[in-house]
N, C-alpha and C. Protein backbone atom coordinates (compact mmCIF):
# COMPACT_ATOMS: atom_id res chain seq x y z
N UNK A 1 4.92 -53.48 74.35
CA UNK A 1 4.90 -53.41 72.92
C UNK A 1 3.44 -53.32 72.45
N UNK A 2 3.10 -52.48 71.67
CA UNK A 2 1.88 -52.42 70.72
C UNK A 2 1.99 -52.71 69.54
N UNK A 3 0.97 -53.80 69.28
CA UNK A 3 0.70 -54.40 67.64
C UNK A 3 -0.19 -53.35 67.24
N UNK A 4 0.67 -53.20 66.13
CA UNK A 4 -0.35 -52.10 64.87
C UNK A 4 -1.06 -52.90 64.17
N UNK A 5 -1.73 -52.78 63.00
CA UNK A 5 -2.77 -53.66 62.45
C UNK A 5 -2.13 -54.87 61.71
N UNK A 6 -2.65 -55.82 61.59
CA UNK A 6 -2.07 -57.08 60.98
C UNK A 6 -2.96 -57.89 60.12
N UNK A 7 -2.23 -58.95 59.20
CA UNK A 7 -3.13 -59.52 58.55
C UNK A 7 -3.21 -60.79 58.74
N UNK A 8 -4.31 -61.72 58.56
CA UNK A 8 -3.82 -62.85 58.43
C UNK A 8 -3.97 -63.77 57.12
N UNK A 9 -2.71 -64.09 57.29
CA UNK A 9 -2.61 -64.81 56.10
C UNK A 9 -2.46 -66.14 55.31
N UNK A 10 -2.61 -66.92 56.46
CA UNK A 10 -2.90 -68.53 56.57
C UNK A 10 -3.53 -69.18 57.69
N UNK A 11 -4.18 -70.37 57.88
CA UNK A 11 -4.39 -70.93 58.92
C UNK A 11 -4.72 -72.16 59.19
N UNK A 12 -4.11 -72.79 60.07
CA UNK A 12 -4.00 -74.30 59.83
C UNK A 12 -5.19 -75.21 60.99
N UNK A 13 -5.40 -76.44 60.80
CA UNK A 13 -6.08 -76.94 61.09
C UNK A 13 -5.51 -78.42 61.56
N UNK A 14 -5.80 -78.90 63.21
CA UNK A 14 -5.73 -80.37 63.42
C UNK A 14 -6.51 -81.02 63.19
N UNK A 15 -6.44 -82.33 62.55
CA UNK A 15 -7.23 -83.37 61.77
C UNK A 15 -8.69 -83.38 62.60
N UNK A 16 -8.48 -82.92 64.10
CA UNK A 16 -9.88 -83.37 65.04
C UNK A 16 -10.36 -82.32 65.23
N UNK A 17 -9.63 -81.03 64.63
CA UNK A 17 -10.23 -79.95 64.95
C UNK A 17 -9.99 -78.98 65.95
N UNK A 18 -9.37 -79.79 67.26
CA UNK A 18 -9.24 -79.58 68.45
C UNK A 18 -8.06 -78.25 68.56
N UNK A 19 -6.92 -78.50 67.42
CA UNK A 19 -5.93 -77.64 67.26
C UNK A 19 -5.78 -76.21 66.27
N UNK A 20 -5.64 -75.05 66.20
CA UNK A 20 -5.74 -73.94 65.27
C UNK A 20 -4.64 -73.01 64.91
N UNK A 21 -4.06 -73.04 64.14
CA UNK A 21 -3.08 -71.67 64.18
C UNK A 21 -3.50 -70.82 63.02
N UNK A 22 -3.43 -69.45 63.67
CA UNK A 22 -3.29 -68.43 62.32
C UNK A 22 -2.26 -67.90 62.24
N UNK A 23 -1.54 -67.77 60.85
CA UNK A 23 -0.18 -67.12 60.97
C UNK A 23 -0.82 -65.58 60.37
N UNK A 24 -0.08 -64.22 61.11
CA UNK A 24 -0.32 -63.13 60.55
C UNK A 24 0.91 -62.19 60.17
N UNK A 25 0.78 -61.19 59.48
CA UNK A 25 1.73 -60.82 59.14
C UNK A 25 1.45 -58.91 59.51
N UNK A 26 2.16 -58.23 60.46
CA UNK A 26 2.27 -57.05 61.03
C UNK A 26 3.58 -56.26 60.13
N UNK A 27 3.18 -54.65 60.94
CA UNK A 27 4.31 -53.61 60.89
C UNK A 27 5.54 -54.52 61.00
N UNK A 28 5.46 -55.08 62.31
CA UNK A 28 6.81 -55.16 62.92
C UNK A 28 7.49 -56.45 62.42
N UNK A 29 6.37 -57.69 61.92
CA UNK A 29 7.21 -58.86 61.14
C UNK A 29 5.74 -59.39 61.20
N UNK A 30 6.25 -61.34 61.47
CA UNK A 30 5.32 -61.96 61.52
C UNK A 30 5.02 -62.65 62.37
N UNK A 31 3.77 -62.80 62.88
CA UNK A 31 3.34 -63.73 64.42
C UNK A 31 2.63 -64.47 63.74
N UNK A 32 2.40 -65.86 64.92
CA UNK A 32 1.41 -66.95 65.05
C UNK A 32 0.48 -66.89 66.16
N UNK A 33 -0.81 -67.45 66.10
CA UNK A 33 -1.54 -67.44 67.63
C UNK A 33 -1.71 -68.87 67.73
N UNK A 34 -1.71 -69.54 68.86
CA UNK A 34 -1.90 -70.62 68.73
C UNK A 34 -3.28 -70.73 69.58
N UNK A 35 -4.17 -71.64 68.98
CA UNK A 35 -5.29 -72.18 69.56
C UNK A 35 -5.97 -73.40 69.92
N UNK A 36 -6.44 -73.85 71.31
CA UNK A 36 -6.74 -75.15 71.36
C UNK A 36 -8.03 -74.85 71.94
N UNK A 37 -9.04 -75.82 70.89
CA UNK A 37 -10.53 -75.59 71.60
C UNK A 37 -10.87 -74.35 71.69
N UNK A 38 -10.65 -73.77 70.74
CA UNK A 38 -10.77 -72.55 70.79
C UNK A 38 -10.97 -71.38 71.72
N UNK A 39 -9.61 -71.83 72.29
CA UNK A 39 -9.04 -70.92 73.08
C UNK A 39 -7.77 -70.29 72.73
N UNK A 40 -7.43 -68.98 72.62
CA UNK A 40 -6.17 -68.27 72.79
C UNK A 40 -5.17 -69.28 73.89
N UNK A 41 -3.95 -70.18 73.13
CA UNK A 41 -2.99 -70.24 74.06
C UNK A 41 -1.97 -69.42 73.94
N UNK A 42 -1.58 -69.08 72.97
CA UNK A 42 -0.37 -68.28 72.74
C UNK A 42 -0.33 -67.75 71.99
N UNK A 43 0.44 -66.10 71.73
CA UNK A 43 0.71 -65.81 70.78
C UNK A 43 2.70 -65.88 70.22
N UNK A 44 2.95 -65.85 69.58
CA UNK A 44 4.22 -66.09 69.74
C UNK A 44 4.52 -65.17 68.61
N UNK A 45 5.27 -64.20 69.11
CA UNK A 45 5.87 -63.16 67.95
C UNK A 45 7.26 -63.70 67.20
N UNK A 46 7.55 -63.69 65.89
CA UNK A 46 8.35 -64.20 65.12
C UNK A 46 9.14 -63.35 64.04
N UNK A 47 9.32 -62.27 64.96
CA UNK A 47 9.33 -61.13 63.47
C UNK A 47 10.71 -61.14 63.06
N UNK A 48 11.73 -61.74 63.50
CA UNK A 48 13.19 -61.66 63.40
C UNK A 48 13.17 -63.02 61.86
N UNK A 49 12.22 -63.85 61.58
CA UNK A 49 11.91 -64.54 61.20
C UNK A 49 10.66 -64.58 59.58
N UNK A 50 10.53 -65.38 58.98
CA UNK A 50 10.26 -65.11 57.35
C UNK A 50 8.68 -65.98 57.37
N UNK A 51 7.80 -65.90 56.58
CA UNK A 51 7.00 -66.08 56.85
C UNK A 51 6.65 -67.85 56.74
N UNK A 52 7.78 -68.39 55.98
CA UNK A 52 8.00 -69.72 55.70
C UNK A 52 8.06 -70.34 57.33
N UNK A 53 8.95 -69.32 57.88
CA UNK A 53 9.17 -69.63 59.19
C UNK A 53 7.79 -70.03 60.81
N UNK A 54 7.17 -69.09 60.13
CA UNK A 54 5.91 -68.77 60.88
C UNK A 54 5.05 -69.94 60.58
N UNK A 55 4.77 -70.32 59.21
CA UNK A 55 3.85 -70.91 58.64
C UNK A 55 4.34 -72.50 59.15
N UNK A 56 5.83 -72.92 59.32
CA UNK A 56 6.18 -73.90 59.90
C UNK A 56 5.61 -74.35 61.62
N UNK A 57 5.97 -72.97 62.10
CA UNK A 57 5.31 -72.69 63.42
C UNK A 57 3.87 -73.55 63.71
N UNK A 58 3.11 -73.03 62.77
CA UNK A 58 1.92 -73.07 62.59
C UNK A 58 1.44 -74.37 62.71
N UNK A 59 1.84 -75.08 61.49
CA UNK A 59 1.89 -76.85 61.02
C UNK A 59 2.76 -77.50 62.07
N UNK A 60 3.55 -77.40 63.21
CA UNK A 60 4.20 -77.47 64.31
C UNK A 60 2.77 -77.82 65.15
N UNK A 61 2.14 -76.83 65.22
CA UNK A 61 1.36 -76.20 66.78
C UNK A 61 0.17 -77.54 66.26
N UNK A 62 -0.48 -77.06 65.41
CA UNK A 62 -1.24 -78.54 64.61
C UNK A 62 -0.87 -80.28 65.03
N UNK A 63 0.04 -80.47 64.42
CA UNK A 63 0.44 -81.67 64.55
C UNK A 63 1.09 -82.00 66.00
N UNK A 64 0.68 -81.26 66.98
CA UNK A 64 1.33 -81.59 68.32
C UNK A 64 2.39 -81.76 68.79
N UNK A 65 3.55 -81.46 68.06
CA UNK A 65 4.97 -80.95 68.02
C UNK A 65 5.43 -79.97 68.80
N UNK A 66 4.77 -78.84 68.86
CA UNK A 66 4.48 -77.99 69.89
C UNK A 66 3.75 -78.11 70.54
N UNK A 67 4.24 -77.91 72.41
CA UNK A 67 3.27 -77.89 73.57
C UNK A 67 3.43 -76.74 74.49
N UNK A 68 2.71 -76.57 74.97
CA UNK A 68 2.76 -75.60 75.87
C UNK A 68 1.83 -75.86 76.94
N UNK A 69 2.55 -75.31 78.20
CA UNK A 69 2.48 -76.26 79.39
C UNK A 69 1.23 -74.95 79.97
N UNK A 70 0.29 -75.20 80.53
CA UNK A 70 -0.56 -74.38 81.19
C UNK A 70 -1.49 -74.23 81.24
């Protein structure tokens, strides 16, 4: 799959800093990237999904609700 150009259009922040998400919004729908220490952990495509949806994602990945193992 190829992402065409996207925007971003929010982005959240963990209280220590340590945690990042940007939610963006593409052709094809809307994704999140998730970041720790500013590093790329994930991107997670969401396009079947609304941007309320994404932006939840987001405030998820932040507050350590979401993990991802790796």
């Amino acid at each position: 799959m190829v992402m065409r150009t996207s925007t971003q259009r929010h982005q959240y922040f963990s209280e220590d800093n340590t945690r990042r998400a940007t939610v963006h919004e593409s052709y094809e729908g809307w994704f999140v990237e998730f970041y720790e220490n500013d590093k790329l952990m994930e991107r997670r495509n969401l396009f079947e999904h609304n941007e309320q949806y994404a932006e939840d994602a987001a405030e998820n990945w932040v507050l350590n609700v979401i993990q991802i193992n790796g």
